[in-house]
PDB file of N, CA and C in Angstrom:
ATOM      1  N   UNK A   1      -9.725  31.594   3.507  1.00  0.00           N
ATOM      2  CA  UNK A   1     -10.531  31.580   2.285  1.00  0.00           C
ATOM      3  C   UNK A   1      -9.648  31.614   1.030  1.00  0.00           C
ATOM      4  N   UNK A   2      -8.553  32.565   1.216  1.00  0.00           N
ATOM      5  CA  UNK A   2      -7.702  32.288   0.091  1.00  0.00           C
ATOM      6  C   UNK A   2      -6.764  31.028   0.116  1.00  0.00           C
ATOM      7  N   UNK A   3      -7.008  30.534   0.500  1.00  0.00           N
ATOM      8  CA  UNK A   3      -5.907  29.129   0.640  1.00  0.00           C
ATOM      9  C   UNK A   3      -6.851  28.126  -0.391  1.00  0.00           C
ATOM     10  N   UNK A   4      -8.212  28.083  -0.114  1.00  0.00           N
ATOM     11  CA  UNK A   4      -8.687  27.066  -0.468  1.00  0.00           C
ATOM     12  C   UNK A   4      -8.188  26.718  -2.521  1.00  0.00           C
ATOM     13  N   UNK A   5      -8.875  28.131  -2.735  1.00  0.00           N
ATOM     14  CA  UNK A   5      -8.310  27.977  -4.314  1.00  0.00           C
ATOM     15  C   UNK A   5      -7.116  27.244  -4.609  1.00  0.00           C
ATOM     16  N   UNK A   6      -5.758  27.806  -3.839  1.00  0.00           N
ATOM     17  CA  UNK A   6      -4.520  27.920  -3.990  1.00  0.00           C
ATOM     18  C   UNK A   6      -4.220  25.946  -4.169  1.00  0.00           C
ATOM     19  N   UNK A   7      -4.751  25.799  -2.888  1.00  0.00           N
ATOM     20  CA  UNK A   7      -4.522  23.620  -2.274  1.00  0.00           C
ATOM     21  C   UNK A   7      -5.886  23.457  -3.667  1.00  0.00           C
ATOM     22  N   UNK A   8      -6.868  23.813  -4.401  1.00  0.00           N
ATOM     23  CA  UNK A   8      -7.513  22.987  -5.085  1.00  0.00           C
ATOM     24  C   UNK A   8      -6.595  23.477  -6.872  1.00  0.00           C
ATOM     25  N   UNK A   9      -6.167  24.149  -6.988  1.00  0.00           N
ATOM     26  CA  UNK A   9      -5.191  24.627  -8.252  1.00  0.00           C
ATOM     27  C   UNK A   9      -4.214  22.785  -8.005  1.00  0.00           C
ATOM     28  N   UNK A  10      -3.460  22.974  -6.548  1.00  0.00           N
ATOM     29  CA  UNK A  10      -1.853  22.314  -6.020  1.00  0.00           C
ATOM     30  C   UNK A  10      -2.864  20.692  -6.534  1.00  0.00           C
ATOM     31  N   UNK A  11      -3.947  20.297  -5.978  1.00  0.00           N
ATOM     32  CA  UNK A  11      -4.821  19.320  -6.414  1.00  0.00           C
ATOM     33  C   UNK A  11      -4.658  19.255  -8.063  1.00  0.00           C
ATOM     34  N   UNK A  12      -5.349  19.979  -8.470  1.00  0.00           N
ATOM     35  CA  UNK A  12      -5.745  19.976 -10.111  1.00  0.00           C
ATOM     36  C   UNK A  12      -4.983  19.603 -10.947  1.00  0.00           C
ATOM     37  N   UNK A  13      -3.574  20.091 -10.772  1.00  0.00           N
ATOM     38  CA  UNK A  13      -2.530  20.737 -12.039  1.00  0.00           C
ATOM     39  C   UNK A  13      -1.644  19.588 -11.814  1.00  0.00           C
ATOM     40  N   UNK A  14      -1.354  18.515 -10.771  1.00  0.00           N
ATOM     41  CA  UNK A  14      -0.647  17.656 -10.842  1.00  0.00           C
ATOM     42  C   UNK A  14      -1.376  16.165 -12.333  1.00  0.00           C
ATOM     43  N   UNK A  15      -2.433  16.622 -11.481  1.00  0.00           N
ATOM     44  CA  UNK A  15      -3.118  15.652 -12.369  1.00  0.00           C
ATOM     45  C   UNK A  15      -3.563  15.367 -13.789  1.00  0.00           C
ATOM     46  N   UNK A  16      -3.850  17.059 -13.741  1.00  0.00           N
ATOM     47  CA  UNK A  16      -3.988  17.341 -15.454  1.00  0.00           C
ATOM     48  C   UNK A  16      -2.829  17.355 -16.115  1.00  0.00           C
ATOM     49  N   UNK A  17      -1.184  17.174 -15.658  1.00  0.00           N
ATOM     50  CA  UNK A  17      -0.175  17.263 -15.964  1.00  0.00           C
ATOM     51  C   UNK A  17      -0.071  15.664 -16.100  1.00  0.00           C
ATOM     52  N   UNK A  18      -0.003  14.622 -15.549  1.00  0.00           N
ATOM     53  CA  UNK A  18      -0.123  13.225 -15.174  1.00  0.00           C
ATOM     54  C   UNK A  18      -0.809  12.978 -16.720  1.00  0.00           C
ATOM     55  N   UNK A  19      -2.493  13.731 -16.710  1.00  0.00           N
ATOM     56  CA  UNK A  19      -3.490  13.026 -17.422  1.00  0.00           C
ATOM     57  C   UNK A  19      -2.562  13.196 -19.333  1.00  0.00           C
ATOM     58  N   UNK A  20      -2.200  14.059 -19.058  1.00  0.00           N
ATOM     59  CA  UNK A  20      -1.427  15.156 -20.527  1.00  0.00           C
ATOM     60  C   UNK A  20      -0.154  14.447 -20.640  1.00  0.00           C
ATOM     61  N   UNK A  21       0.537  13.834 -19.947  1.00  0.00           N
ATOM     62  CA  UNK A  21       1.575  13.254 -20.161  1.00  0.00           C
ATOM     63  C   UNK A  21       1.227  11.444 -20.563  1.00  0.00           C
ATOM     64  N   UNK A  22       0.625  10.985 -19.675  1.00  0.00           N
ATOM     65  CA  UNK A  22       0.303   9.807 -19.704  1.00  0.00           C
ATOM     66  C   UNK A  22       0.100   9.376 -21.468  1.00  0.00           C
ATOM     67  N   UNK A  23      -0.572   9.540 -21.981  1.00  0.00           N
ATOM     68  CA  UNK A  23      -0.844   9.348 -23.566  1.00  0.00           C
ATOM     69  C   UNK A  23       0.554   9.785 -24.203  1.00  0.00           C
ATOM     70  N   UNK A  24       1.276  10.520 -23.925  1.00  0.00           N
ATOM     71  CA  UNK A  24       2.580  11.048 -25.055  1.00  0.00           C
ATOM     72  C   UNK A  24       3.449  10.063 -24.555  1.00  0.00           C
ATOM     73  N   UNK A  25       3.623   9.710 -23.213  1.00  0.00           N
ATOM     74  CA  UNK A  25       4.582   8.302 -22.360  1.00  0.00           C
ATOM     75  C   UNK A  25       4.391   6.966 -23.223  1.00  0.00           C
ATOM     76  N   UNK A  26       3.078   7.064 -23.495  1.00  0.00           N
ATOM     77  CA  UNK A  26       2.846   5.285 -24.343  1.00  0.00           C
ATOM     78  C   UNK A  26       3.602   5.263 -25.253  1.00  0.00           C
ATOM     79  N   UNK A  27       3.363   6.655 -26.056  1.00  0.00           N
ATOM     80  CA  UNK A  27       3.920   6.476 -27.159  1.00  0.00           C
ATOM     81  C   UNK A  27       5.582   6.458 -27.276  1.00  0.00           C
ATOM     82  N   UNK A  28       6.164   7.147 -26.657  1.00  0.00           N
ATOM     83  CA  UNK A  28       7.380   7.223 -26.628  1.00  0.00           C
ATOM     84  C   UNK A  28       7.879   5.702 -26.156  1.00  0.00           C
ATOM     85  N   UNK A  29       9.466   5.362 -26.482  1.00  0.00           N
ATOM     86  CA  UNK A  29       9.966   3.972 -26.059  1.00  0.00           C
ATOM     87  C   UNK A  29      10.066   4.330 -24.618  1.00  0.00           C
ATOM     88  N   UNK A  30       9.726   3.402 -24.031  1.00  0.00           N
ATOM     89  CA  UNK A  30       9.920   3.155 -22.210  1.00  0.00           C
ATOM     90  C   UNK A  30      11.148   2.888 -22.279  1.00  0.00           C
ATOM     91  N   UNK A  31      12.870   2.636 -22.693  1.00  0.00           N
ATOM     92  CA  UNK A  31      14.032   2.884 -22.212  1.00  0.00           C
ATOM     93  C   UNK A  31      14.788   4.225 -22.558  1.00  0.00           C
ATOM     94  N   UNK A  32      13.787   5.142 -22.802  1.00  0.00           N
ATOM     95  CA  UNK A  32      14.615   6.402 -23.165  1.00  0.00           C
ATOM     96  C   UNK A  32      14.032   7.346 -22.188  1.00  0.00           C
ATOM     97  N   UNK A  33      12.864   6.824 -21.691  1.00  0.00           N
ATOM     98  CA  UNK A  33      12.077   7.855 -20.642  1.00  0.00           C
ATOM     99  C   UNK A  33      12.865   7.594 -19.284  1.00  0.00           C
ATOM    100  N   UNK A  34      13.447   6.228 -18.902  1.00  0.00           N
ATOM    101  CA  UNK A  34      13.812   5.643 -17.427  1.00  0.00           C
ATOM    102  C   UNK A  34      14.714   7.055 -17.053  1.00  0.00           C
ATOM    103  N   UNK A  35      15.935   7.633 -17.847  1.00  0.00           N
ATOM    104  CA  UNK A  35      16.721   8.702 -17.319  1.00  0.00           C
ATOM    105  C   UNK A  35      15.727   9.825 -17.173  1.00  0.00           C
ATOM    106  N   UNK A  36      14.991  10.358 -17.752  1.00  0.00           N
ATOM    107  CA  UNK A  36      14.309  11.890 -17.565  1.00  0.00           C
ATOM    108  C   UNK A  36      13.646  12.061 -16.851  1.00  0.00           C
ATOM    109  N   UNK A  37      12.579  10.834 -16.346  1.00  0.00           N
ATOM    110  CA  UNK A  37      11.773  10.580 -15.173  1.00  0.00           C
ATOM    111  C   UNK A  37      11.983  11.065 -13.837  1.00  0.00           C
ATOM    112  N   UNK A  38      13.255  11.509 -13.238  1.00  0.00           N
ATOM    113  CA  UNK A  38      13.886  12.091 -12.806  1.00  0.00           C
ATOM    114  C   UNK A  38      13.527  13.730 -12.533  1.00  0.00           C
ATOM    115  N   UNK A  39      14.097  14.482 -14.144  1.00  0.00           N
ATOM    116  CA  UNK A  39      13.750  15.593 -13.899  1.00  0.00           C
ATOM    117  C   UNK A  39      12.341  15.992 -14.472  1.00  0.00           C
ATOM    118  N   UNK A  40      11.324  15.181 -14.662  1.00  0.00           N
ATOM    119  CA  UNK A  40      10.456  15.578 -14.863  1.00  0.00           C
ATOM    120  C   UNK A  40       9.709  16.703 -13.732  1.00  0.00           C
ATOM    121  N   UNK A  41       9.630  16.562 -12.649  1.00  0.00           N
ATOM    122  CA  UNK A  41       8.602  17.224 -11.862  1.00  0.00           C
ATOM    123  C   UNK A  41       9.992  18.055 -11.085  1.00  0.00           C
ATOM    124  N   UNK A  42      11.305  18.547 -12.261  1.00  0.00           N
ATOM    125  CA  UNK A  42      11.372  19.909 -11.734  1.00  0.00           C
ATOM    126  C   UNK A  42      11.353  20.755 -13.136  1.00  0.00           C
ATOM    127  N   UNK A  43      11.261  20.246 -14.029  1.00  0.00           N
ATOM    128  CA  UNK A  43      10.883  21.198 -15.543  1.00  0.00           C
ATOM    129  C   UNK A  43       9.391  21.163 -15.670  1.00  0.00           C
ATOM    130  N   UNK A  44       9.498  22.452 -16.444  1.00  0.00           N
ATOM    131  CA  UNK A  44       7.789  22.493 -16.822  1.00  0.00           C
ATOM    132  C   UNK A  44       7.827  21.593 -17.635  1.00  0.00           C
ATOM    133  N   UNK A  45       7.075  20.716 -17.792  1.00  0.00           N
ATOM    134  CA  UNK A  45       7.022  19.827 -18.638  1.00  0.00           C
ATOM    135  C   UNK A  45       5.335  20.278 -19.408  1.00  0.00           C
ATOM    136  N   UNK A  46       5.502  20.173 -20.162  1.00  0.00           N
ATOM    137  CA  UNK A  46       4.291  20.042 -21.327  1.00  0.00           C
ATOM    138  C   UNK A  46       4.258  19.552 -22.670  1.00  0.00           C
ATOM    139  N   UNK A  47       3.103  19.340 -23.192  1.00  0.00           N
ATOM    140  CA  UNK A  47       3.067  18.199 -24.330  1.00  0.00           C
ATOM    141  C   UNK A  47       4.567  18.532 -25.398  1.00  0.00           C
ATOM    142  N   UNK A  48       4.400  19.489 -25.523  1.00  0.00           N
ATOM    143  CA  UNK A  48       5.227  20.779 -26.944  1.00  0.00           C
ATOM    144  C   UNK A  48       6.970  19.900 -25.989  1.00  0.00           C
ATOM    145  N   UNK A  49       7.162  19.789 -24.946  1.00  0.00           N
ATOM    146  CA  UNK A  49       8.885  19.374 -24.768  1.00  0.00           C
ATOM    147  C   UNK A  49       9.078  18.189 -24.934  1.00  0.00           C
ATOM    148  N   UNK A  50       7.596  17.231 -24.630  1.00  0.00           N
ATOM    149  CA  UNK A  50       7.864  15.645 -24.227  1.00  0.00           C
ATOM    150  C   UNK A  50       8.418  15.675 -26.107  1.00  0.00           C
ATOM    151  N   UNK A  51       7.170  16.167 -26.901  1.00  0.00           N
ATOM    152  CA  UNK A  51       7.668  15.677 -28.384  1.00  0.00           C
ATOM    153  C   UNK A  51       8.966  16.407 -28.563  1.00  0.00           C
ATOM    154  N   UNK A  52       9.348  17.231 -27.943  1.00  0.00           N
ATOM    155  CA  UNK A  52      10.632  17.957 -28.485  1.00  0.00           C
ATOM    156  C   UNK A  52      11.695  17.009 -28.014  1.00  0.00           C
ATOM    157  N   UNK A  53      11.674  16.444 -26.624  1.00  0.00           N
ATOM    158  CA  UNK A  53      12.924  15.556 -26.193  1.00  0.00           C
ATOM    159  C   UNK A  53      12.938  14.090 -27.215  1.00  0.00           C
ATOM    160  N   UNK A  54      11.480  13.864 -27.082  1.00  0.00           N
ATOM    161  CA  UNK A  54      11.485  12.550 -28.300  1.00  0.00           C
ATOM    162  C   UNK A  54      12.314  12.487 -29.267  1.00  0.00           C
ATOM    163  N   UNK A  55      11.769  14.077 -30.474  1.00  0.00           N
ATOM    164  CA  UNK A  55      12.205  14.028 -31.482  1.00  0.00           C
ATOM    165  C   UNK A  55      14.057  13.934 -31.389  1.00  0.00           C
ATOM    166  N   UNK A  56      14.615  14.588 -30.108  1.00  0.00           N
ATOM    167  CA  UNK A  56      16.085  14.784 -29.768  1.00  0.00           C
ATOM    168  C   UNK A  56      17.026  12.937 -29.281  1.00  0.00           C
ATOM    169  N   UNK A  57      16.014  12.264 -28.891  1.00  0.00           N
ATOM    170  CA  UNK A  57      15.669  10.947 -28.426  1.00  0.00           C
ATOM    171  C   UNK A  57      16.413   9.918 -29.516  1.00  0.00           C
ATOM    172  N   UNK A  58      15.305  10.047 -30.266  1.00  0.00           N
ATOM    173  CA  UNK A  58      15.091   9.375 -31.666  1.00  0.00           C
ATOM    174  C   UNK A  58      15.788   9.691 -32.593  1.00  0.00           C
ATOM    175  N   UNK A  59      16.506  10.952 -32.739  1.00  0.00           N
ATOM    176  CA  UNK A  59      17.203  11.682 -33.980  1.00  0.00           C
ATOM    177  C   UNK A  59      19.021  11.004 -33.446  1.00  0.00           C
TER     178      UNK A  59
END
C-alpha cells in the first residue's frame, strides 16, 4: 500500500519536470543546450537554474 504513492509521485514528477522544462528549452538556443542535456536528469533542475545557466550561456 505504501509503494503505490511512492511509483505514482516516480510517475508524476518526471513529467511535470519534462512539462516545466519543455517551454524554457524553446526558448533557449538549441546549440548551447546539446552539452547540458547530459547532466540534466542528475541536477535538480528547475525553472529558477535553466534561466540561471541561460543567463551564464548568453553573458
Amino acid at each position: 500500500l505504501t509503494i503505490l504513492p511512492v511509483l505514482t509521485i516516480l510517475t508524476i514528477l518526471p513529467v511535470l519536470t519534462i512539462l516545466t522544462i519543455l517551454p524554457v528549452l524553446t526558448i533557449l538556443p538549441i546549440i548551447p543546450i546539446i552539452p547540458v542535456l547530459p547532466v540534466l536528469p542528475v541536477l535538480p533542475v528547475t525553472p529558477a537554474t535553466i534561466i540561471r545557466w541561460r543567463e551564464c550561456i548568453l553573458s
